[in-house]
PDB file of N, CA and C in Angstrom:
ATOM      1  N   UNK A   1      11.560 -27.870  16.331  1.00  0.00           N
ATOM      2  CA  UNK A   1      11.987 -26.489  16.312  1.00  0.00           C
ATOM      3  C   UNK A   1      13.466 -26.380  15.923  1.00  0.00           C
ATOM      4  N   UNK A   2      14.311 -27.439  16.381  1.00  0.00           N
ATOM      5  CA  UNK A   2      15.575 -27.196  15.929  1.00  0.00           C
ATOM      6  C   UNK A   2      15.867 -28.033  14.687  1.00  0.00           C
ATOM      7  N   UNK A   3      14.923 -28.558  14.016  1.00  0.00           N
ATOM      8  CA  UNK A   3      15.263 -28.804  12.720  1.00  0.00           C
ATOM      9  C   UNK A   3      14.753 -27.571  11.817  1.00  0.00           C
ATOM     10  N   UNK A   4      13.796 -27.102  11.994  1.00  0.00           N
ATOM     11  CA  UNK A   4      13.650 -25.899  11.390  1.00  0.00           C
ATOM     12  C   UNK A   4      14.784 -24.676  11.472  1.00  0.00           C
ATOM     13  N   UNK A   5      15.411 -24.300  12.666  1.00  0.00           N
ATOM     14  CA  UNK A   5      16.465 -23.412  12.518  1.00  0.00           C
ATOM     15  C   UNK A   5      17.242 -23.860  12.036  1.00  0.00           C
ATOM     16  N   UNK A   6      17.841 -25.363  11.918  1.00  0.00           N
ATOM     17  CA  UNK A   6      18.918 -25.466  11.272  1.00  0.00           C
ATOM     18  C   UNK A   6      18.599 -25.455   9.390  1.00  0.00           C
ATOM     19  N   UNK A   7      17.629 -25.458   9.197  1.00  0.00           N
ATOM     20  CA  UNK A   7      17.015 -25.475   7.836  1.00  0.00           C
ATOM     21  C   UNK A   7      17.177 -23.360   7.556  1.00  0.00           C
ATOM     22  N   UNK A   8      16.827 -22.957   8.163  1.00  0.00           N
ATOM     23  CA  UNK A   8      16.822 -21.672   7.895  1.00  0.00           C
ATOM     24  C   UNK A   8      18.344 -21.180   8.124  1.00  0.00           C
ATOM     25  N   UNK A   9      19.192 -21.737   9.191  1.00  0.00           N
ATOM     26  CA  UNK A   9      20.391 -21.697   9.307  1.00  0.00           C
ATOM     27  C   UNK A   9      21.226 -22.121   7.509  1.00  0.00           C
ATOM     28  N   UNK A  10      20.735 -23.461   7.131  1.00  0.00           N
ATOM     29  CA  UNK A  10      21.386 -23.957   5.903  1.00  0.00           C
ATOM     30  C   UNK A  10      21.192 -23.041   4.727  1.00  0.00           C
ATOM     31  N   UNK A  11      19.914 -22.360   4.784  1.00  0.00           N
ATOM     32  CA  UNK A  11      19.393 -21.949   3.283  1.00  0.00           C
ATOM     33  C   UNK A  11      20.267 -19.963   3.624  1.00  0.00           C
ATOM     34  N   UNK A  12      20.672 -19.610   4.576  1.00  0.00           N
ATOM     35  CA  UNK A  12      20.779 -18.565   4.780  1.00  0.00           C
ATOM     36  C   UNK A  12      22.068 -17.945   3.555  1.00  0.00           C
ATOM     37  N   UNK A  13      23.058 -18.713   3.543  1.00  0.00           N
ATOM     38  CA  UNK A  13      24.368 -17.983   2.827  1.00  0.00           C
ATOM     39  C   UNK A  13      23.781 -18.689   1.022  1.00  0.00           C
ATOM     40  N   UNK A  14      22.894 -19.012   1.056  1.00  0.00           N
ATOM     41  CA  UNK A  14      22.190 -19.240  -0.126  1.00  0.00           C
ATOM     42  C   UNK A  14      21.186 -18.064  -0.588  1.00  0.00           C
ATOM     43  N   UNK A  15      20.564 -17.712   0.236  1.00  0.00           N
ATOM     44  CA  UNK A  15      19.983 -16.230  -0.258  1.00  0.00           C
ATOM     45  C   UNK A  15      20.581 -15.244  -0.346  1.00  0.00           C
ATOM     46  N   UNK A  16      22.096 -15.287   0.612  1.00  0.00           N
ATOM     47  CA  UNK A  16      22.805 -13.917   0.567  1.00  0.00           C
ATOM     48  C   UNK A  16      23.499 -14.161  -0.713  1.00  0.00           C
ATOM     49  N   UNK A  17      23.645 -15.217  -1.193  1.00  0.00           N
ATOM     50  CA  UNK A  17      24.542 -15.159  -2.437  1.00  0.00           C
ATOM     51  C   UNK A  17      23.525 -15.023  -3.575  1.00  0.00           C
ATOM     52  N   UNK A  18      22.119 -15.033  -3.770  1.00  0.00           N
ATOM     53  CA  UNK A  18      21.418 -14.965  -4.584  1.00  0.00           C
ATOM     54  C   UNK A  18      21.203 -13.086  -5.059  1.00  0.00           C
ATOM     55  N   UNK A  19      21.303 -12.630  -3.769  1.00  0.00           N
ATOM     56  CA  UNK A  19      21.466 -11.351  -3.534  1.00  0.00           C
ATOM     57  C   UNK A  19      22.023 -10.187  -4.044  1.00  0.00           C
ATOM     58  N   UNK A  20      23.233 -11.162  -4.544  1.00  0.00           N
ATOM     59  CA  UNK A  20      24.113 -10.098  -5.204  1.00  0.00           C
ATOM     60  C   UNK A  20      23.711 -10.333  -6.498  1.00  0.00           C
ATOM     61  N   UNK A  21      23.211 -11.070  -7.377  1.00  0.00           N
ATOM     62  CA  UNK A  21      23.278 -11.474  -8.641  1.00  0.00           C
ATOM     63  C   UNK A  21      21.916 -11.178  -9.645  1.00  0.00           C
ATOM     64  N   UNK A  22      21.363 -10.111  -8.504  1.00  0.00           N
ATOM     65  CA  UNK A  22      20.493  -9.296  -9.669  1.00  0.00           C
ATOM     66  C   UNK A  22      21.123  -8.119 -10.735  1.00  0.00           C
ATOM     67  N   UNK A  23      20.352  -8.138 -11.394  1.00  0.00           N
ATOM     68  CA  UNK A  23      20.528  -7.225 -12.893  1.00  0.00           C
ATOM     69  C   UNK A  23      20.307  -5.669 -12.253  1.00  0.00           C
ATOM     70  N   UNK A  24      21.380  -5.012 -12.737  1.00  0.00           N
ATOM     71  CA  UNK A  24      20.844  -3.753 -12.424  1.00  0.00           C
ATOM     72  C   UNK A  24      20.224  -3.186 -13.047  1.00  0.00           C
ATOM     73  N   UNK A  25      19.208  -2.145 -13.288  1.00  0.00           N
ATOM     74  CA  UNK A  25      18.156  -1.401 -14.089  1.00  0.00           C
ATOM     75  C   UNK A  25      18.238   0.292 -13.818  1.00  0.00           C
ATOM     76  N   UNK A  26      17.833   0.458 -14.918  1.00  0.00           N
ATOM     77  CA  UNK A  26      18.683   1.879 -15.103  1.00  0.00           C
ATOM     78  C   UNK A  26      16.830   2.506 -15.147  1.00  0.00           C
ATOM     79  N   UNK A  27      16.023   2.036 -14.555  1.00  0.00           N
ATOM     80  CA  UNK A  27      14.341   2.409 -14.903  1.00  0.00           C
ATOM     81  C   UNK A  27      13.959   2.855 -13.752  1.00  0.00           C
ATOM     82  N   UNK A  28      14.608   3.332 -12.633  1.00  0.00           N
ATOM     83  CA  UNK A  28      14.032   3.981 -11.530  1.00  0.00           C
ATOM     84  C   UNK A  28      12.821   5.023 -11.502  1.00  0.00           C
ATOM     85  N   UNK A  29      13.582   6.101 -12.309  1.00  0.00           N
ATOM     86  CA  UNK A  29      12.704   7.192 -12.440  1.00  0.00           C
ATOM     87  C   UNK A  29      11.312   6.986 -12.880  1.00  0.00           C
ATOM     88  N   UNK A  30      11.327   5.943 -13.987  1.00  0.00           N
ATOM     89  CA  UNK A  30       9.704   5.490 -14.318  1.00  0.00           C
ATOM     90  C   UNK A  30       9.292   4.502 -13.667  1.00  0.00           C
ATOM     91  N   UNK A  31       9.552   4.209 -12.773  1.00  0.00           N
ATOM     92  CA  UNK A  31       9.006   2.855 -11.566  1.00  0.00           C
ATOM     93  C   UNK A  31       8.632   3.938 -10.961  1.00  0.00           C
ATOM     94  N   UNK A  32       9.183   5.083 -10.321  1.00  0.00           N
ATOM     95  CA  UNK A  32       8.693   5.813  -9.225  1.00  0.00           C
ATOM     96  C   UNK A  32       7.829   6.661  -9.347  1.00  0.00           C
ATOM     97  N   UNK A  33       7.319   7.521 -10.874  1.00  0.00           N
ATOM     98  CA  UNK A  33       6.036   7.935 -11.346  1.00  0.00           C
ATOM     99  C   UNK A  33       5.374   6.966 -11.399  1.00  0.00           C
ATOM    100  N   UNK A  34       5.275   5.574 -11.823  1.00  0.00           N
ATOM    101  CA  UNK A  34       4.117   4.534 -11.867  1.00  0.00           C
ATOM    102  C   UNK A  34       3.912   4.474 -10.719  1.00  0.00           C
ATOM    103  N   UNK A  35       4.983   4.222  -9.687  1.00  0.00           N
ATOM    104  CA  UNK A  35       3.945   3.912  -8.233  1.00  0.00           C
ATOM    105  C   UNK A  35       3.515   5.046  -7.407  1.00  0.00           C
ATOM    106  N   UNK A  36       3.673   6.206  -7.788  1.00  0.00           N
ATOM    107  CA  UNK A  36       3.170   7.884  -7.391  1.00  0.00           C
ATOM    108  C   UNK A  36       1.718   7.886  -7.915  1.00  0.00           C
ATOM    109  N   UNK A  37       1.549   7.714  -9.446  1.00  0.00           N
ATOM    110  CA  UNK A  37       0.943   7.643  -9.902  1.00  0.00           C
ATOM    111  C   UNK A  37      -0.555   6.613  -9.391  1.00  0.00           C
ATOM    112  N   UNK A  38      -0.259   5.041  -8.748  1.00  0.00           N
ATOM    113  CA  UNK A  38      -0.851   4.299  -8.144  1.00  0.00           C
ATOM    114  C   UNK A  38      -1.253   4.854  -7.092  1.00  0.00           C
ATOM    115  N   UNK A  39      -0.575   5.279  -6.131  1.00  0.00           N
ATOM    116  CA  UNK A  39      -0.773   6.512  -4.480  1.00  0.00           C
ATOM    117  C   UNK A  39      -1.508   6.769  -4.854  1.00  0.00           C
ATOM    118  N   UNK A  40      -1.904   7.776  -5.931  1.00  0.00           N
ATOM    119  CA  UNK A  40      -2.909   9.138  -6.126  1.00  0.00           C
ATOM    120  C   UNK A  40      -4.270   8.316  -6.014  1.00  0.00           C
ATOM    121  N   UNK A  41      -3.990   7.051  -7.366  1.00  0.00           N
ATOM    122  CA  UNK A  41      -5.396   6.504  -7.756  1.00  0.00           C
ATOM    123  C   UNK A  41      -6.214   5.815  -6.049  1.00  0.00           C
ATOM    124  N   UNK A  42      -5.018   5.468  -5.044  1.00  0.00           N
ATOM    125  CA  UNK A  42      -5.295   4.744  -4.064  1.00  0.00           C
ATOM    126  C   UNK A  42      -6.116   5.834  -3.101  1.00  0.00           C
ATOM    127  N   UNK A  43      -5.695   6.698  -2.695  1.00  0.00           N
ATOM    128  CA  UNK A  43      -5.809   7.827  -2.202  1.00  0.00           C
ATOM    129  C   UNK A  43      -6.685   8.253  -2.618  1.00  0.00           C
ATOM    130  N   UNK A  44      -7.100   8.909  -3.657  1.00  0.00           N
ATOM    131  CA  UNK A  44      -8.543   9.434  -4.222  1.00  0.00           C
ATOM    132  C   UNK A  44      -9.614   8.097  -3.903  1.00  0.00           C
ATOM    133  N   UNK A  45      -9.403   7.018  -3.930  1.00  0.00           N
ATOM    134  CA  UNK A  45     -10.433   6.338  -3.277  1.00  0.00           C
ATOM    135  C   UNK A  45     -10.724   5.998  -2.193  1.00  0.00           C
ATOM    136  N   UNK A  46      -9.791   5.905  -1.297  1.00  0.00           N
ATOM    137  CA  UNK A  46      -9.673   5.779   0.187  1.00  0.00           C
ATOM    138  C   UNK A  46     -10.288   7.363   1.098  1.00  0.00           C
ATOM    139  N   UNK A  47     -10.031   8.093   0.467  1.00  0.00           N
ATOM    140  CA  UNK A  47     -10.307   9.339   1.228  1.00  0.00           C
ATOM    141  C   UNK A  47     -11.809   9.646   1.376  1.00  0.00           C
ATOM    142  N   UNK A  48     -12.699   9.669   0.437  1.00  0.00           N
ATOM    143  CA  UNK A  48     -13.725   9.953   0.435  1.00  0.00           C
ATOM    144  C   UNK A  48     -14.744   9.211   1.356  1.00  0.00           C
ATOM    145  N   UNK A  49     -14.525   7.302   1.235  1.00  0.00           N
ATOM    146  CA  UNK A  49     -15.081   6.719   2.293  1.00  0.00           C
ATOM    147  C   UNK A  49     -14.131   7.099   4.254  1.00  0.00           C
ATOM    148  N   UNK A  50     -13.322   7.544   3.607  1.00  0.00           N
ATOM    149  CA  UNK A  50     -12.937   8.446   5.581  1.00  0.00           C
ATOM    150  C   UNK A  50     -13.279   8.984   5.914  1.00  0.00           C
ATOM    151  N   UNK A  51     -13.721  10.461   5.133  1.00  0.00           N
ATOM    152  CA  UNK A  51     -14.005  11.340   5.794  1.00  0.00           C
ATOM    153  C   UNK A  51     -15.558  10.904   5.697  1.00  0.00           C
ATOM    154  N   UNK A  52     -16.313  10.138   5.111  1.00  0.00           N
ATOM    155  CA  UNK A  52     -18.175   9.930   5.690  1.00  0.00           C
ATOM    156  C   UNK A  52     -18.150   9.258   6.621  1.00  0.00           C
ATOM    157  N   UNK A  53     -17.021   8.213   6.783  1.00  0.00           N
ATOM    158  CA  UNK A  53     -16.860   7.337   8.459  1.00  0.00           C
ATOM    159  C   UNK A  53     -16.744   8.425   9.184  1.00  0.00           C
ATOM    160  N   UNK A  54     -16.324   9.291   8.859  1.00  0.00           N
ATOM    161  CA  UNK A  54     -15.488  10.305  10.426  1.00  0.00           C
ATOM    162  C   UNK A  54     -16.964  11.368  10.795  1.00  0.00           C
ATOM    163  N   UNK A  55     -17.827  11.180   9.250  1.00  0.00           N
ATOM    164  CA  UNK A  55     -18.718  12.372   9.638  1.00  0.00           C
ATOM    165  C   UNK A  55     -18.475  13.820   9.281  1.00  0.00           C
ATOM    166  N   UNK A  56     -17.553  13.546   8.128  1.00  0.00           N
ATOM    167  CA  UNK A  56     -16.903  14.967   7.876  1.00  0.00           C
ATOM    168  C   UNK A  56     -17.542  15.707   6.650  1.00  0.00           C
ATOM    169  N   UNK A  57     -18.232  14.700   5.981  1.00  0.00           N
ATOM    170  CA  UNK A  57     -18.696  14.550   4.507  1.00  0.00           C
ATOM    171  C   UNK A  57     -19.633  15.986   4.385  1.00  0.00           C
ATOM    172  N   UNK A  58     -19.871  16.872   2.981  1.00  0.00           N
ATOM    173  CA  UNK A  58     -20.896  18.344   3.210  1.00  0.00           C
ATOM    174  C   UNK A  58     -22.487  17.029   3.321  1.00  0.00           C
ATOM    175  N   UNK A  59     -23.323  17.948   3.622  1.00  0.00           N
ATOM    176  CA  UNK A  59     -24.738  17.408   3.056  1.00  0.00           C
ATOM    177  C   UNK A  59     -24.944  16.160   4.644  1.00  0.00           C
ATOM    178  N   UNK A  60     -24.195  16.131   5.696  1.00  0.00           N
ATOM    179  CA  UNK A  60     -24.715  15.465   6.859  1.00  0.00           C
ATOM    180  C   UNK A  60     -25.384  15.799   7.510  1.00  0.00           C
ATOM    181  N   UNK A  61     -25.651  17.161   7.700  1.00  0.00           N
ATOM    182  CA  UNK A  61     -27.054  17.599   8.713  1.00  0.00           C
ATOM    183  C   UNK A  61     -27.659  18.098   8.256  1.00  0.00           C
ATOM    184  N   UNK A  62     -27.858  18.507   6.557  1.00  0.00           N
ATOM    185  CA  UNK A  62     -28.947  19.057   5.769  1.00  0.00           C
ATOM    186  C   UNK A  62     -30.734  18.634   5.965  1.00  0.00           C
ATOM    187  N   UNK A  63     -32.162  18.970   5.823  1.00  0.00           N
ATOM    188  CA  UNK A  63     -32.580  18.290   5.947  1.00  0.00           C
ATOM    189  C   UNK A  63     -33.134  17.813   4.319  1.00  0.00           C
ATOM    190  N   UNK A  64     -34.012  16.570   4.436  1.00  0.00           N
ATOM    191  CA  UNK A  64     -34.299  16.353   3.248  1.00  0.00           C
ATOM    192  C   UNK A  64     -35.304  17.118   2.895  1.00  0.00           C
ATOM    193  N   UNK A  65     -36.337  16.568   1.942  1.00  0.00           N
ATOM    194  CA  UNK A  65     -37.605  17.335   1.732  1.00  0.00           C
ATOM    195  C   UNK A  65     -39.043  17.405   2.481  1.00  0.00           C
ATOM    196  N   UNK A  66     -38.833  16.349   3.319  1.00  0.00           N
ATOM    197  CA  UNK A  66     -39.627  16.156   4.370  1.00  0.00           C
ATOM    198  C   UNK A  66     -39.514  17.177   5.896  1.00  0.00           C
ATOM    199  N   UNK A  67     -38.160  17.498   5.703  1.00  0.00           N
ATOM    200  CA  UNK A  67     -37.925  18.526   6.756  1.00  0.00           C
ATOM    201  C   UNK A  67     -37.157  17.387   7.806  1.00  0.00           C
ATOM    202  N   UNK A  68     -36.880  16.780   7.682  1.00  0.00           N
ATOM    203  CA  UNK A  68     -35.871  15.655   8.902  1.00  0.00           C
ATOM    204  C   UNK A  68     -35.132  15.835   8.252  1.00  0.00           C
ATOM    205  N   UNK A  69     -33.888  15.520   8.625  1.00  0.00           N
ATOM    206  CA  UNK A  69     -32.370  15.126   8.740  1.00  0.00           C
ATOM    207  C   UNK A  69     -32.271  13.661   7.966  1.00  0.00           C
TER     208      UNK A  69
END
């Protein structure tokens, strides 16, 4: 255990210095419609199997043509 902290201890002022030495990007605005854009697609699929788990879905207590449920 204490060779491992001192390993995470060693590598630490090595990531903080890696840290600073990214590129800046001037592409925010279209990163943040692409991943809005992803939400929606996620969301329109996630929702529909929720609300039939929850029982919320139209057409649950209809009966069929037999006259049952």
């Amino acid at each position: 255990m204490v060779a491992f902290m001192g390993t995470l201890a060693g590598l630490a002022p090595v990531t903080a210095g890696a840290a600073d030495a990214g590129k800046v990007d001037k592409s925010g605005v279209v990163v943040w419609i692409f991943l809005g854009l992803c939400a929606l697609i996620v969301a329109a699929q996630v929702i529909p199997p929720l609300l039939r788990r929850l029982g919320l879905s139209r057409g649950k207590g209809k009966p069929g043509r037999d006259g049952k449920p």
